[in-house]
Protein backbone atom coordinates (compact mmCIF):
# COMPACT_ATOMS: atom_id res chain seq x y z
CA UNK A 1 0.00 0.00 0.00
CA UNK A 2 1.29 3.18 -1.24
CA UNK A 3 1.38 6.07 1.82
CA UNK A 4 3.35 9.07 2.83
CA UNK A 5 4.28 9.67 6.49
CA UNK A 6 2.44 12.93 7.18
CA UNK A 7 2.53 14.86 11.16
CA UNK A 8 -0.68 14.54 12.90
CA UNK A 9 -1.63 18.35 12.67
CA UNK A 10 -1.75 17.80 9.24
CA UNK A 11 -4.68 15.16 9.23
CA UNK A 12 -6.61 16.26 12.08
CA UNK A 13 -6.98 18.99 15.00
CA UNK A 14 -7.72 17.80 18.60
CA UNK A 15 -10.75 19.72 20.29
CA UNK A 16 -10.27 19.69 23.93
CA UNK A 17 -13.15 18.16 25.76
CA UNK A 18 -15.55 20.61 28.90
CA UNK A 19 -16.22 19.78 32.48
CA UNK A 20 -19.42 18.36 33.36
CA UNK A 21 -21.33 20.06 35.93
CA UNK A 22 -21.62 17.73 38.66
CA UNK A 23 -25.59 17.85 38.30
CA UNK A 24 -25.41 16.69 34.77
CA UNK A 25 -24.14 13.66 35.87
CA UNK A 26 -26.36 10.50 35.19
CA UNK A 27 -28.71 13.31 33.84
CA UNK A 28 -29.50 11.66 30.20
CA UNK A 29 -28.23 8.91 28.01
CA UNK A 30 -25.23 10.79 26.53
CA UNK A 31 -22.05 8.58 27.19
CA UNK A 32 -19.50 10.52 29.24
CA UNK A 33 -15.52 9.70 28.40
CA UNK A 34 -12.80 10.35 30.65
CA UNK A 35 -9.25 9.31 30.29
CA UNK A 36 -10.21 5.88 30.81
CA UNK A 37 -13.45 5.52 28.68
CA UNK A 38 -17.19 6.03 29.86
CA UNK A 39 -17.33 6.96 33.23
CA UNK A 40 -20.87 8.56 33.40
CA UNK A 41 -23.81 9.61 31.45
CA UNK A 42 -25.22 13.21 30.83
CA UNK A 43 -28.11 14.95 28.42
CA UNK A 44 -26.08 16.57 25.65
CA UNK A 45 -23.07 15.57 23.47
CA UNK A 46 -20.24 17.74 22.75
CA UNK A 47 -18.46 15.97 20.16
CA UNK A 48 -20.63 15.09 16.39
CA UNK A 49 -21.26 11.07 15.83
CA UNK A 50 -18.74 9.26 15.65
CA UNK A 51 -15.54 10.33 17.76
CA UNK A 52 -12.51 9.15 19.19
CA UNK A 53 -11.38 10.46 22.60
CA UNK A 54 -7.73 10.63 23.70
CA UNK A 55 -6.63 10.39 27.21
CA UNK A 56 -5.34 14.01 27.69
CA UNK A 57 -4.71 13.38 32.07
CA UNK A 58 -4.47 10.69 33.91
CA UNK A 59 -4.72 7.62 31.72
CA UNK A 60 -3.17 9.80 29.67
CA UNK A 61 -2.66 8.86 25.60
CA UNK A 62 -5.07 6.37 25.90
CA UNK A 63 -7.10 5.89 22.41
CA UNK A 64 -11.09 5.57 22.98
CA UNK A 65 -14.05 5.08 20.79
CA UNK A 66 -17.61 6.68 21.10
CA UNK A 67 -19.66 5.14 18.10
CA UNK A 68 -22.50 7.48 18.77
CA UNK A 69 -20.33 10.23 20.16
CA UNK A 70 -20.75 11.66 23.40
CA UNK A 71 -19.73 13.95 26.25
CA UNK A 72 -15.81 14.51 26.41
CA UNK A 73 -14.70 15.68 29.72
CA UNK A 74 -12.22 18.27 30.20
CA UNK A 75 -9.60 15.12 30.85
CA UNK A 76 -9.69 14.69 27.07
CA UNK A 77 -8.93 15.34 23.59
CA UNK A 78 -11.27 14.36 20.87
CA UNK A 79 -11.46 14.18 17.23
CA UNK A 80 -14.79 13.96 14.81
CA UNK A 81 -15.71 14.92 11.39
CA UNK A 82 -15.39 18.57 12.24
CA UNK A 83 -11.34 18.15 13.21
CA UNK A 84 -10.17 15.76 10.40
CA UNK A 85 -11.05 14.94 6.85
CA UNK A 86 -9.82 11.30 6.88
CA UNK A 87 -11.70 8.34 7.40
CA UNK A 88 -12.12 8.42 11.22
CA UNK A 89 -11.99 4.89 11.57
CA UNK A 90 -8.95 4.56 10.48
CA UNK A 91 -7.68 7.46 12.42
CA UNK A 92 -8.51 5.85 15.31
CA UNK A 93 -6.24 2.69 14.80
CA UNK A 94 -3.41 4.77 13.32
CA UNK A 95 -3.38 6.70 16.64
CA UNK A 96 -2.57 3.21 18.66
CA UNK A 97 0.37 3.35 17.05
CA UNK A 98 2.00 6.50 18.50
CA UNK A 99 2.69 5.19 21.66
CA UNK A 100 1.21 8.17 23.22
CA UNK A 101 0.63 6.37 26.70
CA UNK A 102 4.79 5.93 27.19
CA UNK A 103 5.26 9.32 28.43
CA UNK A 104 4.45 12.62 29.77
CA UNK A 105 5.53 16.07 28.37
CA UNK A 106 4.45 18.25 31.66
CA UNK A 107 6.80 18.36 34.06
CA UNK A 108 3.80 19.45 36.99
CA UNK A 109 1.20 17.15 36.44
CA UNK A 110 1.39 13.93 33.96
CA UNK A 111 -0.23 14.20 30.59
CA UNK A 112 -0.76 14.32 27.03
CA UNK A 113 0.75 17.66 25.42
CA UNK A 114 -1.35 18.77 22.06
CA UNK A 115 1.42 19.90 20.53
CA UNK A 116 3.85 16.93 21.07
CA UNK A 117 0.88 14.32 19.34
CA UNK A 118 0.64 16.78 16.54
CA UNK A 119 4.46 16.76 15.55
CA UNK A 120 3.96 12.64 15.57
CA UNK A 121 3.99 10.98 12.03
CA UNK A 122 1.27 8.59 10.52
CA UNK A 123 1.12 6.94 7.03
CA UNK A 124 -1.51 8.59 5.02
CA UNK A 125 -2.96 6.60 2.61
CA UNK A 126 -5.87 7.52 0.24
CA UNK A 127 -9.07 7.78 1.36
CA UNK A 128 -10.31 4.27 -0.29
CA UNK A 129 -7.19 2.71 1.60
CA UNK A 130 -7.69 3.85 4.11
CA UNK A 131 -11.43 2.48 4.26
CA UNK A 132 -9.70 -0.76 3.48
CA UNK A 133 -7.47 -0.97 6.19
CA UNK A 134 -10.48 0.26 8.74
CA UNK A 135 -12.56 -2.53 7.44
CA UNK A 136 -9.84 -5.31 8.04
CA UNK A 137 -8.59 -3.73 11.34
CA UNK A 138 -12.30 -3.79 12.28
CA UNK A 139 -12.59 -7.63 10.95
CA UNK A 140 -9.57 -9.29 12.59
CA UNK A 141 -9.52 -7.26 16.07
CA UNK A 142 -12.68 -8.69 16.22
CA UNK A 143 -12.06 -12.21 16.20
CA UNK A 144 -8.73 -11.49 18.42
CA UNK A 145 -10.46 -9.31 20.80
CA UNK A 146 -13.41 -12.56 21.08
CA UNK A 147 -10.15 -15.01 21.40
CA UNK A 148 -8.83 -12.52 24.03
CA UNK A 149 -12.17 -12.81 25.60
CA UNK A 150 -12.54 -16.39 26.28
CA UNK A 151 -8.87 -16.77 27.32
CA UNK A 152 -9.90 -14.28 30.33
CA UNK A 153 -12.99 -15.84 30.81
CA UNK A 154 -10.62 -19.34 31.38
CA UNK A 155 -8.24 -17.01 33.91
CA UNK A 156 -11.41 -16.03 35.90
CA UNK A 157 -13.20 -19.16 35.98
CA UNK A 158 -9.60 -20.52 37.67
CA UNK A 159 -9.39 -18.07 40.01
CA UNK A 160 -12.62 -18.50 41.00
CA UNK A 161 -12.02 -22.42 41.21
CA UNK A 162 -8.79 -21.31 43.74
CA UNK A 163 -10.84 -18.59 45.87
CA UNK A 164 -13.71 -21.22 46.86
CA UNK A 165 -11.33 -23.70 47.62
CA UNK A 166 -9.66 -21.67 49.91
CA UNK A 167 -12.86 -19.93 51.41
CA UNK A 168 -14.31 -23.82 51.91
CA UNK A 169 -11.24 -25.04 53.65
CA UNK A 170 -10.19 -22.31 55.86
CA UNK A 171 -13.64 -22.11 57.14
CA UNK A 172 -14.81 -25.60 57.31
CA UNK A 173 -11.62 -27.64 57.17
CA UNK A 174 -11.51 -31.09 55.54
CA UNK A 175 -13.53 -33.19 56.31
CA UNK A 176 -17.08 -32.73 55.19
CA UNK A 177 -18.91 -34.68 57.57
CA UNK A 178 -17.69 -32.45 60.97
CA UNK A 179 -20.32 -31.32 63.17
CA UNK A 180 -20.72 -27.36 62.84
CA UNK A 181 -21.55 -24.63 65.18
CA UNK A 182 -21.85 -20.56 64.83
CA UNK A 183 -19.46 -18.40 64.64
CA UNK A 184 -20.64 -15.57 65.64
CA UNK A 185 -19.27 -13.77 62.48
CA UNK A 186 -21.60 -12.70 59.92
CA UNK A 187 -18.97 -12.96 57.09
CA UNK A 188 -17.43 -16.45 58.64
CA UNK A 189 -20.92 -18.47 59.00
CA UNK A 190 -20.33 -22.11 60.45
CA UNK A 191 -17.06 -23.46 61.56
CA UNK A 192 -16.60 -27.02 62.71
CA UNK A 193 -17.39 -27.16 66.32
CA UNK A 194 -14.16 -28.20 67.42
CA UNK A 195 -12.49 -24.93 66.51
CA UNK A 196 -11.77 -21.75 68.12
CA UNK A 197 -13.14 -18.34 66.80
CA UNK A 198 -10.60 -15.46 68.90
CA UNK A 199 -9.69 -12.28 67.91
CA UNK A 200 -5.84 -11.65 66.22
CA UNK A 201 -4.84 -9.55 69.32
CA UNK A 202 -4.94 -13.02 71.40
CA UNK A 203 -3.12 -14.85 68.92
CA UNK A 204 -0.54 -12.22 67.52
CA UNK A 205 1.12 -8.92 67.76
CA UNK A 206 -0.28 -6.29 65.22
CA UNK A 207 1.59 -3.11 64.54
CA UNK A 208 2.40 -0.69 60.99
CA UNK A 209 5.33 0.97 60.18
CA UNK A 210 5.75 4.97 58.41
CA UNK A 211 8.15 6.65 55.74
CA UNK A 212 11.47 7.99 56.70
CA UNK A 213 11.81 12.13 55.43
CA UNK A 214 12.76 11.43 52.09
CA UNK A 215 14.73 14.55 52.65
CA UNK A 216 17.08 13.24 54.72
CA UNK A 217 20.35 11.10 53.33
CA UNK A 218 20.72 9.79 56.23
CA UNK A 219 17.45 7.57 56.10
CA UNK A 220 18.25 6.10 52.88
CA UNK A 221 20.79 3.73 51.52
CA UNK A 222 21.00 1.06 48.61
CA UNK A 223 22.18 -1.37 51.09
CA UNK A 224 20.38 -0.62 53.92
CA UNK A 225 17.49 -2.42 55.53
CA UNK A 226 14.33 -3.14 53.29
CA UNK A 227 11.82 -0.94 53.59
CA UNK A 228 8.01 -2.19 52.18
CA UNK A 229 4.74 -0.21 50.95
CA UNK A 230 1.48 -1.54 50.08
CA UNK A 231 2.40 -2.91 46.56
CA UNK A 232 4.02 -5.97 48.10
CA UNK A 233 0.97 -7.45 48.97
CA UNK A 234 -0.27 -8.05 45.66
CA UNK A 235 1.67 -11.03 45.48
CA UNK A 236 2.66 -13.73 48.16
CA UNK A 237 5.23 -14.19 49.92
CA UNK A 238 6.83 -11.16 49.96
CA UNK A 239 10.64 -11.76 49.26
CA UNK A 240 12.09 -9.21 48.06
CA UNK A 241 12.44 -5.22 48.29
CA UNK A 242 13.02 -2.23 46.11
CA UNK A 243 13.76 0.83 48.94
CA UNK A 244 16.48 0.02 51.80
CA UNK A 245 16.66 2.23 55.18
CA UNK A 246 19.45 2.64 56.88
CA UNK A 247 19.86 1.76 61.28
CA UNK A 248 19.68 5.77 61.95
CA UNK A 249 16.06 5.85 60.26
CA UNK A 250 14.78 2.35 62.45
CA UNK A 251 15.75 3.97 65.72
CA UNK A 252 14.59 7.38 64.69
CA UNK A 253 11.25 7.26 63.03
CA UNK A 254 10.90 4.43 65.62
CA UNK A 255 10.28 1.65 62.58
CA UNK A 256 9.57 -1.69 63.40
CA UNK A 257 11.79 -4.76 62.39
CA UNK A 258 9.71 -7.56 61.57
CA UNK A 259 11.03 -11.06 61.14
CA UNK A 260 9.25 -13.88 59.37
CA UNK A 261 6.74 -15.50 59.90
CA UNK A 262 4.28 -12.69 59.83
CA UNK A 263 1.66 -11.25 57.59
CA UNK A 264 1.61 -8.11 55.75
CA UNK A 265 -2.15 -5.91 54.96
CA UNK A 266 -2.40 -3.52 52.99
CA UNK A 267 -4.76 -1.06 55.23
CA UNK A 268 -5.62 2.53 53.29
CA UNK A 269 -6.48 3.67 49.86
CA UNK A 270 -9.40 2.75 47.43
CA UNK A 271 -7.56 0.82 45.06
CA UNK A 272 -7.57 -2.91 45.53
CA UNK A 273 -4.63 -3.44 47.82
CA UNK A 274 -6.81 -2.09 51.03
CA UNK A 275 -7.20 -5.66 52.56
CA UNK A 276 -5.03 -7.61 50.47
CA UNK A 277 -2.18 -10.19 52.84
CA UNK A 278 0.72 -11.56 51.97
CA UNK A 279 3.10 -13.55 53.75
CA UNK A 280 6.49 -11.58 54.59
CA UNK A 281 9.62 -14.25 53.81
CA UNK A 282 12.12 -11.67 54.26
CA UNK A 283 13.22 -9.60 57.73
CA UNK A 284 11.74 -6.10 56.84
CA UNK A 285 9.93 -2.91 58.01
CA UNK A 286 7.14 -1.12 56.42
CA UNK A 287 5.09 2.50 55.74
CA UNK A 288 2.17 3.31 56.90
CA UNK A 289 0.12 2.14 54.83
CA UNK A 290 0.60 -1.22 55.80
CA UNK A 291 -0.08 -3.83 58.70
CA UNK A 292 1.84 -6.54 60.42
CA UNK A 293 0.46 -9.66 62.16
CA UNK A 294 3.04 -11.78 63.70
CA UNK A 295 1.79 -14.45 65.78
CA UNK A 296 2.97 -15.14 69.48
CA UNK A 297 3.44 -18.55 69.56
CA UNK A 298 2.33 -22.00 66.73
CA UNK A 299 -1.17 -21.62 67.85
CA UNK A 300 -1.59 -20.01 64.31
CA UNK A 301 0.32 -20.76 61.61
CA UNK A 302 1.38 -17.74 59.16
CA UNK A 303 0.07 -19.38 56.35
CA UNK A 304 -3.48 -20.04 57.40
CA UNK A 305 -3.68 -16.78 58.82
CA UNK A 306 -3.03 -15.46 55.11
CA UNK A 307 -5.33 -17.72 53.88
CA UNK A 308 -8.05 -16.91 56.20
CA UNK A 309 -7.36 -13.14 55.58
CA UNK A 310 -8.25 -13.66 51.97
CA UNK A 311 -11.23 -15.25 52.75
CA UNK A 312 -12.29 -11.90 54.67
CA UNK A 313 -10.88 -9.68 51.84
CA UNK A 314 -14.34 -8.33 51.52
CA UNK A 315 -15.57 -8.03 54.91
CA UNK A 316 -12.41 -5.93 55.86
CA UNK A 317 -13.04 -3.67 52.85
CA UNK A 318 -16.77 -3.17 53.53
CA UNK A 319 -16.20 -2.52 57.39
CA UNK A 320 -13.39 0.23 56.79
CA UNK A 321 -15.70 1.97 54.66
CA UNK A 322 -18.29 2.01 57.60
CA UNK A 323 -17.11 5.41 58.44
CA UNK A 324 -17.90 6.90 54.60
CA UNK A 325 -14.66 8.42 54.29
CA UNK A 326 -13.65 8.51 50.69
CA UNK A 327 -10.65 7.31 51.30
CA UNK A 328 -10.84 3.80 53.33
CA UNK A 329 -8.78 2.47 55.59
CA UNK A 330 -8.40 -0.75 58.28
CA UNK A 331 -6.81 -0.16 61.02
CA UNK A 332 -4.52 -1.54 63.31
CA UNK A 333 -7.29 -1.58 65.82
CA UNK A 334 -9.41 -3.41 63.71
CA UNK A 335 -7.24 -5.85 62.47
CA UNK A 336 -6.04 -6.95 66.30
CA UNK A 337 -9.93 -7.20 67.52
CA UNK A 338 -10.94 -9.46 64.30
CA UNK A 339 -12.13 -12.64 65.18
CA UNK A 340 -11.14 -15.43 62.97
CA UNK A 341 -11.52 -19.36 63.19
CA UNK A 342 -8.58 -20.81 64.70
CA UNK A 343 -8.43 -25.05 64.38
CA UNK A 344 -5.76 -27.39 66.12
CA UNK A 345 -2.63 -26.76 64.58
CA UNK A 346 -1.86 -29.72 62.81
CA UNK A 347 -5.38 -29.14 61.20
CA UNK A 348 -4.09 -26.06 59.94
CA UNK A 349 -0.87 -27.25 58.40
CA UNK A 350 -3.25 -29.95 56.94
CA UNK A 351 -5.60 -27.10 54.97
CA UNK A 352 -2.48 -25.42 53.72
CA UNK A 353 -1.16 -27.81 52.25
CA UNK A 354 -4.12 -29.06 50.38
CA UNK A 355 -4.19 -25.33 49.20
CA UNK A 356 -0.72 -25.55 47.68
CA UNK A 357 -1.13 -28.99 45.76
CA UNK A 358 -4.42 -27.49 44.42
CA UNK A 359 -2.32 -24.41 43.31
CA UNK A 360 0.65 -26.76 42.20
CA UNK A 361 -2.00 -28.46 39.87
CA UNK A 362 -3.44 -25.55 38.13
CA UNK A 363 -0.41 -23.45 38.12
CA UNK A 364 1.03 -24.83 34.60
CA UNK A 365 -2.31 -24.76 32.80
CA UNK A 366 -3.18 -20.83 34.19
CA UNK A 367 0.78 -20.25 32.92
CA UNK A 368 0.00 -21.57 29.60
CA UNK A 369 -3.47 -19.91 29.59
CA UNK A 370 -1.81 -16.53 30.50
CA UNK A 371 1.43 -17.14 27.62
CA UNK A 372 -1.33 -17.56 25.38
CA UNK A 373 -3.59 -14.30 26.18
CA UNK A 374 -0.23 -12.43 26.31
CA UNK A 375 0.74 -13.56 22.68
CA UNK A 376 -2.65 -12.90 21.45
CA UNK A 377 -2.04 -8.96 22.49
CA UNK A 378 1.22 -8.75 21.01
CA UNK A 379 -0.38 -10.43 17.61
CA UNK A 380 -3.32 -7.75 17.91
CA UNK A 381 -0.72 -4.84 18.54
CA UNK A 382 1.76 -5.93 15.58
CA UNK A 383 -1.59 -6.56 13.05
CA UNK A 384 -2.59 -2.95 13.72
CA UNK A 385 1.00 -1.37 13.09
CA UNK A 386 1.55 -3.55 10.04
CA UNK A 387 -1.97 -2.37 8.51
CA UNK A 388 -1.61 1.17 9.63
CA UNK A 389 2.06 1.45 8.06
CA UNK A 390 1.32 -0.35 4.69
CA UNK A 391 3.26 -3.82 5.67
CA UNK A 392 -0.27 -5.55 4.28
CA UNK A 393 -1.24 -5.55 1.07
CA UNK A 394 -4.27 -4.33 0.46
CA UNK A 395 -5.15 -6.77 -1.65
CA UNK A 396 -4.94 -9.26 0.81
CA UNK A 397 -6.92 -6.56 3.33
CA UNK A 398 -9.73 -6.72 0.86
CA UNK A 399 -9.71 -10.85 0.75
């Protein structure tokens, strides 16, 4: 396919979008794009039908579709038939290609810069190609996008298969035919009689950390003593650190050292880490924003306790939003008066490891399942480059 690589402010203009008044939100039918994509609804459009919105803060460069237009907020760009005179179709896959979400050109607050996307280059082809190479794009993201789909679909339906294993277990043990009794917990239901329900605080010392001035060199050091936030408890056990304190900032800012076994919560913010655990394998201290639980003695193993955490992932979010602050958060408090179910300890060594050979089964097939969506992306990234730069004939586009 014949093209010529043309800058961006030749082939279209990018209108910035308005802020909606708070009480037009949810006021109509009008699909209302932010950064991310739809966010809301409102009564009036501000962009013609069709347009493509551009992340201008935030999720900044991000490339969005609105098939029947719709309300751009003031955290976008957008372009319609009014701003361009090319097919805007195929505008909107040749602007995937920029790799306008890889970095920010304002220093104060991250962000798309107009001028920057318009000094970017796109092959231009004619207006028929360029129909052509919309049409297949559309075609054969399509059937990727449905593969894509159902390999998601297989990730979900696993994790799903994992989380009621682990809720069934750490709640009513192994063996199905134990008599059960109340727990007293409205998010625990029955345990099997012969087990305990205590708060943490009996069963293990629960503390948090804070952040060393940043300021001050003297906190700080490569080779120093590892220093955690709230990210490590996405993923379990925690083994390894990226920020090192030195001794002056322990004794100082008064930071605990915690040594394994213990358990690590994540305890403020919105975002998904607010109740997350993870067991800690390394010696370590933390921020603020997160929680230790080290038990006292082997009346509860680390593991379990993790395990039983997870189960309550949801309780602990919903009750540290009881106070209807926008910005949750457990704390310390909390954690050490939660009561949890507490069986013999060789019953709990028994439950975890049924949870890891369960894990040690499906682990290959959710790695293969996970090569294979990954794969798929990269195959539905390089299609649109190769289309959008002329790599495809267009005979073969047209097939």
């Amino acid at each position: 396919m014949s093209c010529t690589s043309v800058r961006v402010k030749f082939i279209c203009r990018l209108g910035y979008g308005d802020a909606l008044p708070k009480d037009e939100e949810f006021a109509g039918g009008v699909a209302v794009f932010g950064s991310n994509g739809q966010y809301a609804t409102t009564s009036a459009r501000n962009t013609d039908i069709p347009a493509i919105v551009l992340g201008r803060k935030g999720s900044y460069g991000k490339v969005n579709w609105a098939p029947d237009g719709c309300f751009a907020s003031d955290t976008t760009f957008f372009v319609d038939e009014r701003l361009t005179a090319e097919n805007l179709r195929w505008l909107f896959w040749s602007l995937q290609t920029l790799g306008l979400d890889e970095g920010s050109q304002e220093a104060a607050v991250p962000g798309l810069n107009r001028e920057s996307v318009y000094e970017e280059r796109i092959c231009l082809p004619s207006l028929a190609n360029q129909v052509t190479v919309a049409n297949y794009l559309d075609r054969e993201t399509a059937r990727i996008d449905g593969l894509i789909a159902e390999k998601k679909r297989m990730l979900t339906l696993l994790e799903e298969k994992r989380a009621a294993l682990i809720s069934r277990v750490v709640t009513r043990g192994l063996d199905p035919n134990a008599p059960l009794k109340p727990s007293g917990q409205h998010w625990l239901g029955e345990i099997p009689a012969h087990w305990e329900i205590q708060p943490i605080k009996y069963l293990a010392v629960v503390g948090n950390g804070s952040t060393p001035s940043v300021e001050n060199a003297d906190y700080w050091h490569d080779e120093g003593y590892p220093w955690l936030n709230s990210s490590v408890v996405n993923v379990s056990p925690v083994t390894n650190a990226t920020r090192f304190v030195t001794e002056t900032a322990l004794r100082e800012c008064h930071l605990p050292k915690i040594q394994p076994p213990a358990v690590l919560v994540g305890i403020t913010g919105q975002g998904k880490t607010r109740g997350m655990a993870a067991v800690l394998g390394i010696e370590a201290t933390i921020n603020q924003h997160v929680a230790f639980i080290k038990p006292r003695s082997q009346k509860l193993d680390t593991e379990y306790l993790c395990y039983s955490l997870g189960h309550a992932y949801a309780f602990l979010r919903s009750d540290s939003d009881g106070a209807g602050s926008t910005k949750g958060a457990i704390t310390c408090e909390q954690l050490a008066n939660m009561k949890i179910p507490v069986p013999p300890s060789s019953e709990q060594i028994d439950i975890c490891t049924r949870i890891r050979q369960s894990l040690a089964v499906s682990k290959p097939l959710r790695a293969e399942i996970q090569r294979s969506l990954d794969l798929l992306t990269e195959r539905r990234s390089a299609l649109i480059t190769a289309a959008v730069t002329g790599q495809i004939p267009q005979e073969e586009m047209r097939a």
